[in-house]
PDB file of N, CA and C in Angstrom:
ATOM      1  N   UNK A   1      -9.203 -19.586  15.511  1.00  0.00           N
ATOM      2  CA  UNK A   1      -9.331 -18.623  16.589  1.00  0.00           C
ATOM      3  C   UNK A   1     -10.798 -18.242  16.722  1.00  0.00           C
ATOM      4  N   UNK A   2     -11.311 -18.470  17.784  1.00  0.00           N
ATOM      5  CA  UNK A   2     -12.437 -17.618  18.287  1.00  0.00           C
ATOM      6  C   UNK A   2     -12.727 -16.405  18.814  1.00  0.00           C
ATOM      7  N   UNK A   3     -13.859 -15.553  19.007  1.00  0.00           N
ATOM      8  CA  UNK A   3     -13.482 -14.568  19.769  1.00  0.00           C
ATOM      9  C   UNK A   3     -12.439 -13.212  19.262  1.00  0.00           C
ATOM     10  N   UNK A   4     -12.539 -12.650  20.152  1.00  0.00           N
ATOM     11  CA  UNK A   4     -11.454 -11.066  20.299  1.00  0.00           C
ATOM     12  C   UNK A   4     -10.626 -11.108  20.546  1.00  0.00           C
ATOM     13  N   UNK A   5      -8.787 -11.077  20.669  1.00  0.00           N
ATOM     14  CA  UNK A   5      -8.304 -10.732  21.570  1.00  0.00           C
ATOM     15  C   UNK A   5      -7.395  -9.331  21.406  1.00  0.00           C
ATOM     16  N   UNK A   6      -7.635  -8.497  22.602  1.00  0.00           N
ATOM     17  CA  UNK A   6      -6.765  -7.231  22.333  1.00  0.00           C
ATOM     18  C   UNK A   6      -5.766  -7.311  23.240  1.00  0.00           C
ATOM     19  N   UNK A   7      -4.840  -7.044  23.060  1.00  0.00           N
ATOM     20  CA  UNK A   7      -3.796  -6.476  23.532  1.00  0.00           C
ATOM     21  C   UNK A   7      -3.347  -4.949  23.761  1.00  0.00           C
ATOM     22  N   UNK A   8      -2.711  -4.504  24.794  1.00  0.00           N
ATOM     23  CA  UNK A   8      -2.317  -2.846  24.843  1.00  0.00           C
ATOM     24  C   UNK A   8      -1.052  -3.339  24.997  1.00  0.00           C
ATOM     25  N   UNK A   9      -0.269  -2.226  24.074  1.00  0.00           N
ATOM     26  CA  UNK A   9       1.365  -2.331  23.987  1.00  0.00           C
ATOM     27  C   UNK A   9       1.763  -1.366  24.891  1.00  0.00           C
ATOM     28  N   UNK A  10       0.926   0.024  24.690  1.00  0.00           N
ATOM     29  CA  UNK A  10       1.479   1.030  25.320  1.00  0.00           C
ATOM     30  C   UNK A  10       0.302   2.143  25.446  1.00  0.00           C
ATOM     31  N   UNK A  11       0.709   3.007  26.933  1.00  0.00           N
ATOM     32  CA  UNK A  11      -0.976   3.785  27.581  1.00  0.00           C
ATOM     33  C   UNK A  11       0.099   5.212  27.673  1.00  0.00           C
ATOM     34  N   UNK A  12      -0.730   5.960  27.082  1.00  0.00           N
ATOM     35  CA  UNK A  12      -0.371   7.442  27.226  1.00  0.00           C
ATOM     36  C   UNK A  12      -1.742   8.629  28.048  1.00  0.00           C
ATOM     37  N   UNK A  13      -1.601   8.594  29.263  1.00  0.00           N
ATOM     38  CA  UNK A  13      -3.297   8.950  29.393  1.00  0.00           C
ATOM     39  C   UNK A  13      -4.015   8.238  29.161  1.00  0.00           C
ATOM     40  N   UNK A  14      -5.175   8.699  28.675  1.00  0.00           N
ATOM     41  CA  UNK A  14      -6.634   7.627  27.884  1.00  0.00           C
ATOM     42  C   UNK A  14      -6.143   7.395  26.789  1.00  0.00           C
ATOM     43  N   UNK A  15      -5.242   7.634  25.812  1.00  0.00           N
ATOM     44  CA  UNK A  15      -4.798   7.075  24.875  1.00  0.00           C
ATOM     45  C   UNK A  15      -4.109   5.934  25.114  1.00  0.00           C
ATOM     46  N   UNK A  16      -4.556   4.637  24.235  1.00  0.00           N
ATOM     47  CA  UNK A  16      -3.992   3.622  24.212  1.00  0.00           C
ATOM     48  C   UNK A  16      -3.462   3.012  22.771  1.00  0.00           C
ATOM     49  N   UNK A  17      -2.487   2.049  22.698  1.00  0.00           N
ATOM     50  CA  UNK A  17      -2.018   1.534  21.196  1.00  0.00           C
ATOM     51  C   UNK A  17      -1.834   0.247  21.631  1.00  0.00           C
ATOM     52  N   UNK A  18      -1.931  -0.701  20.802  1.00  0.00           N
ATOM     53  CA  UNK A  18      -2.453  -2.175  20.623  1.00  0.00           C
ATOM     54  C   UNK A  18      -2.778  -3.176  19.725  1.00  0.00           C
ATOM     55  N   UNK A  19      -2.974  -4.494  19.673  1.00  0.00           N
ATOM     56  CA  UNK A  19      -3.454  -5.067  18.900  1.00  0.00           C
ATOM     57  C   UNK A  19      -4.315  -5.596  19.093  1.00  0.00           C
ATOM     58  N   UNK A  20      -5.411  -5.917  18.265  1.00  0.00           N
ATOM     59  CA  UNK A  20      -6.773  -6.829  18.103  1.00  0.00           C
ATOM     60  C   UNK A  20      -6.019  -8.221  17.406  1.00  0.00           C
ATOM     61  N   UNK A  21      -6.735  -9.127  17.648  1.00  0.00           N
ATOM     62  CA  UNK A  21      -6.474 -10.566  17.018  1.00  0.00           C
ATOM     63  C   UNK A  21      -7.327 -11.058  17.111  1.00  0.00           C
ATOM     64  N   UNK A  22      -8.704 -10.921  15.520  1.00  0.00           N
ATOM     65  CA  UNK A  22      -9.475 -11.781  15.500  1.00  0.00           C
ATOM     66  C   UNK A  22      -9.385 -12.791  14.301  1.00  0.00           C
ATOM     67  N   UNK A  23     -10.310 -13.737  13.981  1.00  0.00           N
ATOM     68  CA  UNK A  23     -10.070 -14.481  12.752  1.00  0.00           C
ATOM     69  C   UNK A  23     -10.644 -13.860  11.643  1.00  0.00           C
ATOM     70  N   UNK A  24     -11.026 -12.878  11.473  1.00  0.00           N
ATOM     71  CA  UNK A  24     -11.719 -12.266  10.133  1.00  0.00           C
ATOM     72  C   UNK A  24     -10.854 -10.756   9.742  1.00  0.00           C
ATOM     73  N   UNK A  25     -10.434  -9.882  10.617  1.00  0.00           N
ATOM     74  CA  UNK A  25      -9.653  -8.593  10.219  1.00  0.00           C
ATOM     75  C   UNK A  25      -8.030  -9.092  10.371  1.00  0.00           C
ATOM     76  N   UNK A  26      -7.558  -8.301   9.683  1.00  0.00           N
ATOM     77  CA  UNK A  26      -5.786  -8.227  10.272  1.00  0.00           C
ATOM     78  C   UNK A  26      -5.691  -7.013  10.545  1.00  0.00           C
ATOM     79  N   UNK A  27      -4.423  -7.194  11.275  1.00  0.00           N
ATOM     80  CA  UNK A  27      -4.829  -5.948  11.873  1.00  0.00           C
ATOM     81  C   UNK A  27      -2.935  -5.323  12.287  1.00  0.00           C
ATOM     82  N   UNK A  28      -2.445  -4.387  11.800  1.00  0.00           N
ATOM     83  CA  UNK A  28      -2.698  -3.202  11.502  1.00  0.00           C
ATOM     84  C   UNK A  28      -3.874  -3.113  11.198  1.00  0.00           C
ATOM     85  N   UNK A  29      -4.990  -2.389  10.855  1.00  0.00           N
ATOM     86  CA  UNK A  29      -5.842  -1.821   9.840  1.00  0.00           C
ATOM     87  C   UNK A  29      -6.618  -0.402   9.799  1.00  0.00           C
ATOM     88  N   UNK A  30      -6.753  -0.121   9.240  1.00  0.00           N
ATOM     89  CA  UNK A  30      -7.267   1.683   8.754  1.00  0.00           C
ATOM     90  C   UNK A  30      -8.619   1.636   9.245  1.00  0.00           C
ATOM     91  N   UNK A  31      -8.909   2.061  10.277  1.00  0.00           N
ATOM     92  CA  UNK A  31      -9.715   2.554  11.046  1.00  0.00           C
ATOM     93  C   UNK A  31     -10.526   4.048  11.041  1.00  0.00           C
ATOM     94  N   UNK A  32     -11.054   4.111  10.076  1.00  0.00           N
ATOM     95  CA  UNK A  32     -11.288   6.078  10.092  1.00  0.00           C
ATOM     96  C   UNK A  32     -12.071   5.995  11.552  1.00  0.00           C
ATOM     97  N   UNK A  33     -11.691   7.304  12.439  1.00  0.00           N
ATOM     98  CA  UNK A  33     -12.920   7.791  13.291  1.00  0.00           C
ATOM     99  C   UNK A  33     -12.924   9.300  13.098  1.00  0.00           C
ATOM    100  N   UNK A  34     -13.953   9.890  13.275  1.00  0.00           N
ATOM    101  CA  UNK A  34     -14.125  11.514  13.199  1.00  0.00           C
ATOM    102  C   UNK A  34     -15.002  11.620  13.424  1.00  0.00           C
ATOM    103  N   UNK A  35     -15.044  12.823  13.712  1.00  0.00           N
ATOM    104  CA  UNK A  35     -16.307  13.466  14.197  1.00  0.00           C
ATOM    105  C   UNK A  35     -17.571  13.966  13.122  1.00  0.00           C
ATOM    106  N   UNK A  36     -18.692  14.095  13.364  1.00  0.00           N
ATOM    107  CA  UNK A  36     -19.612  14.680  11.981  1.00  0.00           C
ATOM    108  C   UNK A  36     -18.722  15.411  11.311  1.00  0.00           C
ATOM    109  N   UNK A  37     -18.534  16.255  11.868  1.00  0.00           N
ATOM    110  CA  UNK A  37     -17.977  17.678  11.019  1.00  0.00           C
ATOM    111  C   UNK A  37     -16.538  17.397  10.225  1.00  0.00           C
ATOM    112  N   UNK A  38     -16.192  16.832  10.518  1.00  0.00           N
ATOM    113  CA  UNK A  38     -14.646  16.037   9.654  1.00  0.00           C
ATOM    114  C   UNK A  38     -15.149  15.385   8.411  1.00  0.00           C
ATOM    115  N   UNK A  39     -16.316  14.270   8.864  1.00  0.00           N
ATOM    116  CA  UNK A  39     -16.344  13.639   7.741  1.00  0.00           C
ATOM    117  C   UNK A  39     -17.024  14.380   6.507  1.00  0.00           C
ATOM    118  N   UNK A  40     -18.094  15.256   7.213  1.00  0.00           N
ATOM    119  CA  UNK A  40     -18.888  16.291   6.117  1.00  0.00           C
ATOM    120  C   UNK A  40     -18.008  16.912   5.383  1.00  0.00           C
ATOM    121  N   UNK A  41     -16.703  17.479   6.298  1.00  0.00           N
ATOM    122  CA  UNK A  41     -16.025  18.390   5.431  1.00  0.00           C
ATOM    123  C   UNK A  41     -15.117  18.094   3.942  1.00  0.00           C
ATOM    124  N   UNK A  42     -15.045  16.046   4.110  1.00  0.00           N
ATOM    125  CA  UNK A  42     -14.532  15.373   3.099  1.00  0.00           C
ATOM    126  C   UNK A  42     -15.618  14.990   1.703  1.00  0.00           C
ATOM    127  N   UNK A  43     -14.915  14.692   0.636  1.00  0.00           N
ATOM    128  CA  UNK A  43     -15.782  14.625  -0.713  1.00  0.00           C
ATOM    129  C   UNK A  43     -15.610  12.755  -0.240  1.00  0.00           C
ATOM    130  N   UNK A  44     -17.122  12.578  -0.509  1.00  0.00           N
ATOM    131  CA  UNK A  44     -17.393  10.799  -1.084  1.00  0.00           C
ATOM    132  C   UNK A  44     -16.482   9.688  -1.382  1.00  0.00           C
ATOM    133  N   UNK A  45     -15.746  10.281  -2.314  1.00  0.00           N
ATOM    134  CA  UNK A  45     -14.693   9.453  -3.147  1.00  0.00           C
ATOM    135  C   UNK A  45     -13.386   9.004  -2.020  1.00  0.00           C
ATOM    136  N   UNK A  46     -13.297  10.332  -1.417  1.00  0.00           N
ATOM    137  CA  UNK A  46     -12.265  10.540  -0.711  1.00  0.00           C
ATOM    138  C   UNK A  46     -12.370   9.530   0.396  1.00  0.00           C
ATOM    139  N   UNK A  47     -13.475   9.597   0.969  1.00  0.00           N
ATOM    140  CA  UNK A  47     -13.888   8.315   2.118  1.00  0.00           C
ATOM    141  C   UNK A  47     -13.823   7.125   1.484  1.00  0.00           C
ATOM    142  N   UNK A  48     -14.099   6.720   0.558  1.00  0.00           N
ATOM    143  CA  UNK A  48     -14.011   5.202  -0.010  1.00  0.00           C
ATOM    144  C   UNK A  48     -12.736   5.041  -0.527  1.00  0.00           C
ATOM    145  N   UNK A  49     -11.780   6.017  -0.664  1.00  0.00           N
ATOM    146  CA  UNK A  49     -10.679   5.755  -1.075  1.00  0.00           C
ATOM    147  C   UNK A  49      -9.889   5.326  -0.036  1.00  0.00           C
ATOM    148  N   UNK A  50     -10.083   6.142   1.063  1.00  0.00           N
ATOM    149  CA  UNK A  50      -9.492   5.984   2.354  1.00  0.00           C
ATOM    150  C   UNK A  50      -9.967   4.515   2.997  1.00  0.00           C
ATOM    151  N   UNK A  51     -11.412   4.090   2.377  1.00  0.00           N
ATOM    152  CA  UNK A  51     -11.789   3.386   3.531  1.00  0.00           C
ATOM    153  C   UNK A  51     -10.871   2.028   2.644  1.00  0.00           C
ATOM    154  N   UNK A  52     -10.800   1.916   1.556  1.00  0.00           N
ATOM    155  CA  UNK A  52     -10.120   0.702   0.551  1.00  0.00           C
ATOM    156  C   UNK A  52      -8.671   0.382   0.315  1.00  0.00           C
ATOM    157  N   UNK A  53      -7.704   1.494   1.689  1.00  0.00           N
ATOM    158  CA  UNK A  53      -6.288   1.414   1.834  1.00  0.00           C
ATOM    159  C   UNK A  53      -6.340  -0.074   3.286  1.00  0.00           C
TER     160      UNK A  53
END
């Protein structure tokens, strides 16, 4: 496989849910996003723990 491909399953508003299909991630996958202030408010460990599920 080359390339990106996404798919949208389902649109709620600007919210969307979907799949990616590339050759290097699988995907379900754990995606953190937040804002500064979210991630500041977490300890170190806690982010690498999260980021290694």
């Amino acid at each position: 496989m080359t390339g990106v491909a996404f798919r949208i399953d389902a649109m709620d508003g600007a919210a969307r849910s979907g799949e990616i299909a590339t050759a290097r991630i699988r995907t379900p996958a754990f995606m953190p996003v937040g804002t500064a202030g979210t991630v500041k408010a977490m300890y170190r460990i806690r982010l690498v723990t999260l980021a290694r599920t």
